[in-house]
PDB file of N, CA and C in Angstrom:
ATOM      1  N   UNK A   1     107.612  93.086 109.347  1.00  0.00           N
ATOM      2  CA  UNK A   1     107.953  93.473 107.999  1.00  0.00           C
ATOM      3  C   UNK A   1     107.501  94.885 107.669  1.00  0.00           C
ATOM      4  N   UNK A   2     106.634  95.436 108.513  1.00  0.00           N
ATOM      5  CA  UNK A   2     106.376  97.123 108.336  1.00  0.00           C
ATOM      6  C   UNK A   2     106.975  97.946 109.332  1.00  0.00           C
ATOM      7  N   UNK A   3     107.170  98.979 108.465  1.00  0.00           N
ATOM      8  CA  UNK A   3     107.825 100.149 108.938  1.00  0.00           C
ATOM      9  C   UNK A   3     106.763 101.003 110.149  1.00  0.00           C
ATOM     10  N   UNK A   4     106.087  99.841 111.016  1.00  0.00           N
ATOM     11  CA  UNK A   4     104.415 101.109 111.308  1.00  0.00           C
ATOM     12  C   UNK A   4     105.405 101.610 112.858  1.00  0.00           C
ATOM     13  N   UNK A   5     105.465 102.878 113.210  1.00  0.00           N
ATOM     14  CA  UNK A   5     105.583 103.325 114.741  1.00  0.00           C
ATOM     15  C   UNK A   5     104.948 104.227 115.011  1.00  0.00           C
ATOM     16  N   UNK A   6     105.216 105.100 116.495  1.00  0.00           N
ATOM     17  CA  UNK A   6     104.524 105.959 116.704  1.00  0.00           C
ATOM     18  C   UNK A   6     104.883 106.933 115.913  1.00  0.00           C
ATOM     19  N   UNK A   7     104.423 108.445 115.783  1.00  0.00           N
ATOM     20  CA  UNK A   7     104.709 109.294 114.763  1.00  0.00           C
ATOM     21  C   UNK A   7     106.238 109.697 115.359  1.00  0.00           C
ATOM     22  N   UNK A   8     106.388 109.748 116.237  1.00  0.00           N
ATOM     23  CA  UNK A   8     107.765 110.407 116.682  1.00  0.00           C
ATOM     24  C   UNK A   8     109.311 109.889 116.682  1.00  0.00           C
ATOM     25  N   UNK A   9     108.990 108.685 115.983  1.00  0.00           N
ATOM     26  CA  UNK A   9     110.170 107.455 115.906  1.00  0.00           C
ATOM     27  C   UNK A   9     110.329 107.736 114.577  1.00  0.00           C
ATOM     28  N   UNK A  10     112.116 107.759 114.650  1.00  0.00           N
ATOM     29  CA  UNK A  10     112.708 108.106 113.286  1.00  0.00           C
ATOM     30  C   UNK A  10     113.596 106.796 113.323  1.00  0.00           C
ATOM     31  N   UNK A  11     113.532 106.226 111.880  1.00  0.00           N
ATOM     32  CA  UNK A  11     113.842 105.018 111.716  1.00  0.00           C
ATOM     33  C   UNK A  11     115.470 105.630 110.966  1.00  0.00           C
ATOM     34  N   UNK A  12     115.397 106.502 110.345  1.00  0.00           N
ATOM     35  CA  UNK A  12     116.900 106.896 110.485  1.00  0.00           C
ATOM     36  C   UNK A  12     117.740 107.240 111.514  1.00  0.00           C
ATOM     37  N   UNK A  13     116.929 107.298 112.482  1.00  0.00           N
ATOM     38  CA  UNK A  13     118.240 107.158 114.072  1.00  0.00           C
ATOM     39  C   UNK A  13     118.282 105.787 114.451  1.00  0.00           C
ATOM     40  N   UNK A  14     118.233 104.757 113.941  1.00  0.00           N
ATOM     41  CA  UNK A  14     118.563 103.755 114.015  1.00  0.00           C
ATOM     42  C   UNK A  14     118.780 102.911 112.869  1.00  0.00           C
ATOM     43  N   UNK A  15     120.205 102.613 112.363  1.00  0.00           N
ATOM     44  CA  UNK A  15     120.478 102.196 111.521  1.00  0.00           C
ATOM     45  C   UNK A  15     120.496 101.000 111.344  1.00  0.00           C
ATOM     46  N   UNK A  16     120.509 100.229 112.703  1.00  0.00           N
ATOM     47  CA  UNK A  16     120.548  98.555 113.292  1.00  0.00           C
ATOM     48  C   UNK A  16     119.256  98.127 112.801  1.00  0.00           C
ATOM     49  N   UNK A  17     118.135  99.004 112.997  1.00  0.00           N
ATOM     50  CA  UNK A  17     116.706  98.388 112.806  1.00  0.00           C
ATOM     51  C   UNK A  17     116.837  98.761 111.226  1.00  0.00           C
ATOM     52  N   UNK A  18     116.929  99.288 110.396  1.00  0.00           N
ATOM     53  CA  UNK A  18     116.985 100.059 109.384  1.00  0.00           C
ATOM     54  C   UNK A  18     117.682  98.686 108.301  1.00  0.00           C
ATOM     55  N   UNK A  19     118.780  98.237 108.977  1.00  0.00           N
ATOM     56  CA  UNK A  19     119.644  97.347 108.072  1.00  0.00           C
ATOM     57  C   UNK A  19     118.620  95.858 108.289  1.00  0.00           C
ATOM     58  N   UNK A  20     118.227  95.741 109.883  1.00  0.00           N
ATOM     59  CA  UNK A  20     117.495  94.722 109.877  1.00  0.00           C
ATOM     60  C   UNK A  20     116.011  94.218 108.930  1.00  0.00           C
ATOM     61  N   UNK A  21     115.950  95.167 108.848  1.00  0.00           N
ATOM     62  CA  UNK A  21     114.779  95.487 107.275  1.00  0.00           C
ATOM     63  C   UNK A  21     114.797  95.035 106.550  1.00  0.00           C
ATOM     64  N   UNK A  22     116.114  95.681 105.948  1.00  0.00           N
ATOM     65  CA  UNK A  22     116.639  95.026 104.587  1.00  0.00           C
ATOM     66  C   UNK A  22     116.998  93.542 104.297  1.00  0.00           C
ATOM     67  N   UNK A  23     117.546  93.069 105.784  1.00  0.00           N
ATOM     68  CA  UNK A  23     118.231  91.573 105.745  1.00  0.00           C
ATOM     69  C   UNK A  23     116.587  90.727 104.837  1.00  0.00           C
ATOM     70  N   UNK A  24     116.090  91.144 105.953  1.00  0.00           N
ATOM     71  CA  UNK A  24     114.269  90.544 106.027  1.00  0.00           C
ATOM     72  C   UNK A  24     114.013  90.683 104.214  1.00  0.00           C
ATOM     73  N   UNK A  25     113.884  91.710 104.302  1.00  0.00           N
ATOM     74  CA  UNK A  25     113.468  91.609 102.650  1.00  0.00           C
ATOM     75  C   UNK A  25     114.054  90.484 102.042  1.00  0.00           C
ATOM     76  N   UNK A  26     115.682  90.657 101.901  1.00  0.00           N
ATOM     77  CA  UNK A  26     116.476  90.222 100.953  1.00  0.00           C
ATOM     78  C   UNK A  26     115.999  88.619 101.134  1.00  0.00           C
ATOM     79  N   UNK A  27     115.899  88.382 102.449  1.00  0.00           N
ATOM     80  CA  UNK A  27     115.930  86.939 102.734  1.00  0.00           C
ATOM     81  C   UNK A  27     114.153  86.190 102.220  1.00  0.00           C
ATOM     82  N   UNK A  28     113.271  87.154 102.555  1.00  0.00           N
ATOM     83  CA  UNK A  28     111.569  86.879 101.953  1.00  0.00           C
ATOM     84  C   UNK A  28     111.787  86.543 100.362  1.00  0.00           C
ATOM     85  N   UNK A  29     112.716  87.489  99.359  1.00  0.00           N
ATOM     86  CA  UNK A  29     112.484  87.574  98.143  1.00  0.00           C
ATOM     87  C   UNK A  29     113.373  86.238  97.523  1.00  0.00           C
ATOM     88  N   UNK A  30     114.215  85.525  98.689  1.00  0.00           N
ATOM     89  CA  UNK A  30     115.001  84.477  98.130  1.00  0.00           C
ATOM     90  C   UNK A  30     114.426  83.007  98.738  1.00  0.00           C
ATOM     91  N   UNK A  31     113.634  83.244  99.994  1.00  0.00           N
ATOM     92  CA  UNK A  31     112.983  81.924 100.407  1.00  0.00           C
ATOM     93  C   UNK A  31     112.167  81.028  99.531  1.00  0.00           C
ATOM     94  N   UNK A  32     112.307  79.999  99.308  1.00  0.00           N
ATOM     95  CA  UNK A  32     110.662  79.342  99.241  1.00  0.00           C
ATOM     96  C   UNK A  32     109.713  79.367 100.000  1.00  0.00           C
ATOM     97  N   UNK A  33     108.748  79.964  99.224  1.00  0.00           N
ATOM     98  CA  UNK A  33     107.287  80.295  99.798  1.00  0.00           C
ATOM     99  C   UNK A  33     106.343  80.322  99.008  1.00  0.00           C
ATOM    100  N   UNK A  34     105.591  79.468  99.177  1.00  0.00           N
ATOM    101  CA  UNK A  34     104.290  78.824  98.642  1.00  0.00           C
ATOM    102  C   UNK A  34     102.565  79.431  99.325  1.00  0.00           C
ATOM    103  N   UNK A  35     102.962  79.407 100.594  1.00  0.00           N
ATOM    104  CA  UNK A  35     101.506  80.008 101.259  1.00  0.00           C
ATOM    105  C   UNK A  35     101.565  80.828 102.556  1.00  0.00           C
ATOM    106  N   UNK A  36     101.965  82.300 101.960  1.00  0.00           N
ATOM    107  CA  UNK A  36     102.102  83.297 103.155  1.00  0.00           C
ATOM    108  C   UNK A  36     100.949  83.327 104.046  1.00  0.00           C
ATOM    109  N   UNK A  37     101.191  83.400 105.125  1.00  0.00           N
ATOM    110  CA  UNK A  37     100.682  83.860 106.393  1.00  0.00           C
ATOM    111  C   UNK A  37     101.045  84.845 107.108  1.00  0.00           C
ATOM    112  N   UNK A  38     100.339  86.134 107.210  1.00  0.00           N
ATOM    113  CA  UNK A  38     100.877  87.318 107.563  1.00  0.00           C
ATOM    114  C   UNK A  38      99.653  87.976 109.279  1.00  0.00           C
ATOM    115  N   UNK A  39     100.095  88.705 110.076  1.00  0.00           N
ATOM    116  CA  UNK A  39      99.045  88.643 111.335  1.00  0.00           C
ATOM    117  C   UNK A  39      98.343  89.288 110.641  1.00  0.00           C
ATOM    118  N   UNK A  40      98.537  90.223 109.729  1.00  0.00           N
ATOM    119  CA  UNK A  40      96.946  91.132 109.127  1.00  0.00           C
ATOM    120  C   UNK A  40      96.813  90.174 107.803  1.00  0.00           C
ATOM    121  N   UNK A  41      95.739  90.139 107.582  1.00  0.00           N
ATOM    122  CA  UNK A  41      95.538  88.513 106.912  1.00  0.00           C
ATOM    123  C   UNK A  41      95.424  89.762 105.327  1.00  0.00           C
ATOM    124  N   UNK A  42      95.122  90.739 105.205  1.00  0.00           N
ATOM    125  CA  UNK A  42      95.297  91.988 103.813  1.00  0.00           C
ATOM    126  C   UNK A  42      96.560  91.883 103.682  1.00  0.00           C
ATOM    127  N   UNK A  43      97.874  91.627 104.359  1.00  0.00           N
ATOM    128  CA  UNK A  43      99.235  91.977 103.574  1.00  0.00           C
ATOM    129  C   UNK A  43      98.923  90.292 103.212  1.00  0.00           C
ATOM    130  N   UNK A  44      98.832  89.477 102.862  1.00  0.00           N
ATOM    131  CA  UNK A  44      99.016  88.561 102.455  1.00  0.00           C
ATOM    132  C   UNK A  44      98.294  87.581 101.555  1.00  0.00           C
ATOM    133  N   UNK A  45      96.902  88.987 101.381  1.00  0.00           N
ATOM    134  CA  UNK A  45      96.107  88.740 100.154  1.00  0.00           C
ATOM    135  C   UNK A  45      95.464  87.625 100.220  1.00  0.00           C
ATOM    136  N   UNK A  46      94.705  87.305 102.134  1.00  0.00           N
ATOM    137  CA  UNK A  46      93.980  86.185 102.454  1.00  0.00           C
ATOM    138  C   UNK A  46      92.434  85.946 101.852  1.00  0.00           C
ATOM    139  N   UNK A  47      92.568  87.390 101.643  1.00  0.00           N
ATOM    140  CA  UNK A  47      90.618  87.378 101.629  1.00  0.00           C
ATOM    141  C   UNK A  47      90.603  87.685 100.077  1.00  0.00           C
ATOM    142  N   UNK A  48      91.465  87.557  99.301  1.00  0.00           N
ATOM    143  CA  UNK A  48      90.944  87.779  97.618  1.00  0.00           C
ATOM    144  C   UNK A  48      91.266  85.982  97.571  1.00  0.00           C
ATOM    145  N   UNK A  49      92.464  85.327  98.349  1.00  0.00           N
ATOM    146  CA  UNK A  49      92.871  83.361  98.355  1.00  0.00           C
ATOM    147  C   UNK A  49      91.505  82.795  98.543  1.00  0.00           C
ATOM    148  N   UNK A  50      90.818  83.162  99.890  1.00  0.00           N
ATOM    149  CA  UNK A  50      89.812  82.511 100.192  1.00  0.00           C
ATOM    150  C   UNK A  50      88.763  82.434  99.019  1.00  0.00           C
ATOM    151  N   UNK A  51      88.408  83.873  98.938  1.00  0.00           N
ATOM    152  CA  UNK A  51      87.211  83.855  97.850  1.00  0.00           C
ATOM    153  C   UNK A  51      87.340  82.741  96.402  1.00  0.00           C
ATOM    154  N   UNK A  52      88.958  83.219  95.803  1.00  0.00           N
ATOM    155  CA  UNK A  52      89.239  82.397  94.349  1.00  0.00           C
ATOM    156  C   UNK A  52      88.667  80.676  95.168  1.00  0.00           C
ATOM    157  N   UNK A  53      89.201  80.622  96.889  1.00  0.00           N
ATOM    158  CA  UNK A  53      88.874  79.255  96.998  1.00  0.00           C
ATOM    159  C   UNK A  53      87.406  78.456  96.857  1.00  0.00           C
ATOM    160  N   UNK A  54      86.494  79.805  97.900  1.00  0.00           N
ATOM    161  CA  UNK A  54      85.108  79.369  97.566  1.00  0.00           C
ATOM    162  C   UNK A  54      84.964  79.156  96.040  1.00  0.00           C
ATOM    163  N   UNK A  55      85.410  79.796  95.279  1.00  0.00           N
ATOM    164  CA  UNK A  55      84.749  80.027  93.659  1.00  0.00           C
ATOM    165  C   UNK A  55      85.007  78.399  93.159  1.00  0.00           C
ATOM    166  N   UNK A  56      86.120  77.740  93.433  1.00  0.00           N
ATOM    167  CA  UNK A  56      86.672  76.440  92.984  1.00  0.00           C
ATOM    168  C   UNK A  56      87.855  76.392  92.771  1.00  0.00           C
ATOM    169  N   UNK A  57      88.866  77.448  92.807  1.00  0.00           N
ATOM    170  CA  UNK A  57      90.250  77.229  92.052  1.00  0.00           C
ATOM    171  C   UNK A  57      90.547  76.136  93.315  1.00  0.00           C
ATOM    172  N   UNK A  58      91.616  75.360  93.074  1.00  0.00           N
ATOM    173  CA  UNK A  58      91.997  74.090  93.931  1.00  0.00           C
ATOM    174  C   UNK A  58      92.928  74.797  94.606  1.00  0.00           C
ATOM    175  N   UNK A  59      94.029  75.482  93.923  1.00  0.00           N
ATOM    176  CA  UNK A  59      95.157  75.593  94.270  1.00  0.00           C
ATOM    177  C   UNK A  59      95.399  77.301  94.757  1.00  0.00           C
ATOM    178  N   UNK A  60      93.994  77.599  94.856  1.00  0.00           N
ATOM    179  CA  UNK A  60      94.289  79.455  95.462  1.00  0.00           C
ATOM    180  C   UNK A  60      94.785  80.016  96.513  1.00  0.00           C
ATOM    181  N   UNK A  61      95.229  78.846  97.219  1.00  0.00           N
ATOM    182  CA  UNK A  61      96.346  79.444  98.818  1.00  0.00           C
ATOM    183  C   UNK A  61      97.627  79.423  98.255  1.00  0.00           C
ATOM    184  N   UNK A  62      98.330  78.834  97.450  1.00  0.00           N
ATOM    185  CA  UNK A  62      99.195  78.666  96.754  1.00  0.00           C
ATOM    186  C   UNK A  62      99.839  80.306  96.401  1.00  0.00           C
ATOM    187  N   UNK A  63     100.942  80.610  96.469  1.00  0.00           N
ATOM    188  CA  UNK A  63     101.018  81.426  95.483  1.00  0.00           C
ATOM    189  C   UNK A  63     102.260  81.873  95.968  1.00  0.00           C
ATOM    190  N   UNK A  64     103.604  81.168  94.777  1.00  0.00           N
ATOM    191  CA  UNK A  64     104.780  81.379  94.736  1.00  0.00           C
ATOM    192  C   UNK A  64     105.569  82.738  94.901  1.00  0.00           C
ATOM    193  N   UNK A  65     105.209  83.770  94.541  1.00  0.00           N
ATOM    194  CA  UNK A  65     105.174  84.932  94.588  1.00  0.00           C
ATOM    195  C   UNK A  65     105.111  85.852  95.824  1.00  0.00           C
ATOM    196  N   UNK A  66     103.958  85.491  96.992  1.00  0.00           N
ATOM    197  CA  UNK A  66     103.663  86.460  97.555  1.00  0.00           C
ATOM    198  C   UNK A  66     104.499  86.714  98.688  1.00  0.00           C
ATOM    199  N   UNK A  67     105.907  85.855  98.781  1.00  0.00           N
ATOM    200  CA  UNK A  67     106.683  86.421  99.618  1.00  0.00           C
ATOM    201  C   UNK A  67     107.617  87.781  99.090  1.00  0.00           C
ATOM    202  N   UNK A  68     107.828  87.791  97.668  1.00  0.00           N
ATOM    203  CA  UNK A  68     108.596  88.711  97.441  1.00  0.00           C
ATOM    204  C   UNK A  68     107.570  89.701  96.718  1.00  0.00           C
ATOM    205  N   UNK A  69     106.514  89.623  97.102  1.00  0.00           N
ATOM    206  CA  UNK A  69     105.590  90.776  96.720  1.00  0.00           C
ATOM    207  C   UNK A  69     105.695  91.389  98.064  1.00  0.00           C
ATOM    208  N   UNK A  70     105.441  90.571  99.286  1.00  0.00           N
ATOM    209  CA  UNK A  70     105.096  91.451 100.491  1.00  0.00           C
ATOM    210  C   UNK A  70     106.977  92.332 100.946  1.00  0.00           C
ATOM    211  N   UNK A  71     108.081  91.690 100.083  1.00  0.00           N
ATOM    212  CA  UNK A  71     109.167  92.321 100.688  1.00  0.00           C
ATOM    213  C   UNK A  71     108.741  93.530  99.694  1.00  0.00           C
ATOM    214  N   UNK A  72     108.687  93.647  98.596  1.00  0.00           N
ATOM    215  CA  UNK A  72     108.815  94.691  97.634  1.00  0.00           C
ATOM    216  C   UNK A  72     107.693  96.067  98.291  1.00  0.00           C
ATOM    217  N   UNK A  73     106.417  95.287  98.892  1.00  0.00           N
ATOM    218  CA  UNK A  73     105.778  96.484  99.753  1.00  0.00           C
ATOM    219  C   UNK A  73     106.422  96.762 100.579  1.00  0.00           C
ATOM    220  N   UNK A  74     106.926  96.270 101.720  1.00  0.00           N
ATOM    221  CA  UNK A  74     107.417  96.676 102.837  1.00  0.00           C
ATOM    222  C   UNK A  74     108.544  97.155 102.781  1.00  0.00           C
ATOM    223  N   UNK A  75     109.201  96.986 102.045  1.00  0.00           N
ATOM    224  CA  UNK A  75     110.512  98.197 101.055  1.00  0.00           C
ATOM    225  C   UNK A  75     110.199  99.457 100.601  1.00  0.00           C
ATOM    226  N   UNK A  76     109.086  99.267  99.682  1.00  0.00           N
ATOM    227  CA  UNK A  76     108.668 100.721  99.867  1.00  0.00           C
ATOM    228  C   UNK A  76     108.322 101.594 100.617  1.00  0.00           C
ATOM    229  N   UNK A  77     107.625 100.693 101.139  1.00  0.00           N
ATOM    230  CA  UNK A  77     106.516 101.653 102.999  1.00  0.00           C
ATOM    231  C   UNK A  77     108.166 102.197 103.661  1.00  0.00           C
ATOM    232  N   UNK A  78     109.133 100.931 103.408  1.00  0.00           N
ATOM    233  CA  UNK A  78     110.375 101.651 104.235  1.00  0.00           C
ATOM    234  C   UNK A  78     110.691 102.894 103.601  1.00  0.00           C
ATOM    235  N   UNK A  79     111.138 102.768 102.236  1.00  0.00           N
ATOM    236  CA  UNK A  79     111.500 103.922 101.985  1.00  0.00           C
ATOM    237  C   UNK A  79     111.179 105.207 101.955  1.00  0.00           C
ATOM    238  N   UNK A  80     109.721 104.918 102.252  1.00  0.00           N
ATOM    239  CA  UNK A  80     108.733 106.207 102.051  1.00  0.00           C
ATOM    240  C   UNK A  80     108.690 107.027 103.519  1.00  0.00           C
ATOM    241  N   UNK A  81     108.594 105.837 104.186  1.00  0.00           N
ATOM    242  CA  UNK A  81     109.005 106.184 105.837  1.00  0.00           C
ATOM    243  C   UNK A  81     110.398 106.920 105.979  1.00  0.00           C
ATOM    244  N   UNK A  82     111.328 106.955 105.429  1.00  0.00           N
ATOM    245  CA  UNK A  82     112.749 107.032 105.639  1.00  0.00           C
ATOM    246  C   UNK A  82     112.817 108.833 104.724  1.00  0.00           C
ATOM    247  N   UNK A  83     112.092 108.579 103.870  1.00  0.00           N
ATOM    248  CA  UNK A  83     112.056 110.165 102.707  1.00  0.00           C
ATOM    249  C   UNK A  83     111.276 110.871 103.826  1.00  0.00           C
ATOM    250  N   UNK A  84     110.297 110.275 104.346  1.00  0.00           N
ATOM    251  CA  UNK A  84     109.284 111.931 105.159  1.00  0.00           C
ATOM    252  C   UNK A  84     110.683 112.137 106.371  1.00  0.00           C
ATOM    253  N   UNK A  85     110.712 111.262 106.784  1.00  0.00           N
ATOM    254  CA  UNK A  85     111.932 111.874 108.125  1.00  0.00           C
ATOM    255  C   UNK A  85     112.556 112.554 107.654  1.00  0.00           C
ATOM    256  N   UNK A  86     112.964 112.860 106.094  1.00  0.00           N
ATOM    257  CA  UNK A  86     114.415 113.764 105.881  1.00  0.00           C
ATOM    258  C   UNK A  86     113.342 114.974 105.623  1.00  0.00           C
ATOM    259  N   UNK A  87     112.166 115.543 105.627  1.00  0.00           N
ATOM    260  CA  UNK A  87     111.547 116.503 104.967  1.00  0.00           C
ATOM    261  C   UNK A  87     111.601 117.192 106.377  1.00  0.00           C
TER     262      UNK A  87
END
């Protein structure tokens, strides 16, 4: 879901990966999703879940939202990625 490469990879010379992005988004912001799991456990806002969990909330892994929060970041990171290549 991130735009991360080496510095020398332009994601505007590839429009296949570029569109594949977008599918991803479109499809995160329309799924049901209740309890993201992401490999860096920070895009998915594991370690602020855990803590509300130690504190007592019952239901702090929960959280309807954080699939189309993590497309709306990784949309941006795209786009931001996509503006420096044209500079």
């Amino acid at each position: 879901m991130t735009s991360v490469s080496s510095d020398d990879y332009r994601y505007s010379d590839n429009p296949v990966a570029v569109e594949g992005f977008r599918k991803s988004f479109k499809f995160l912001r329309t799924a049901p999703c209740d309890n993201l799991l992401t490999a860096h456990p920070e895009f998915s806002g594991l370690w602020t879940r855990l803590e509300r969990r130690e504190k007592g909330t019952s239901n702090a892994m929960i959280d309807a939202g954080a699939c189309k929060v993590l497309a709306d970041r990784s949309e941006d990171q795209l786009r931001q990625r996509l503006a420096s290549e044209q500079k």
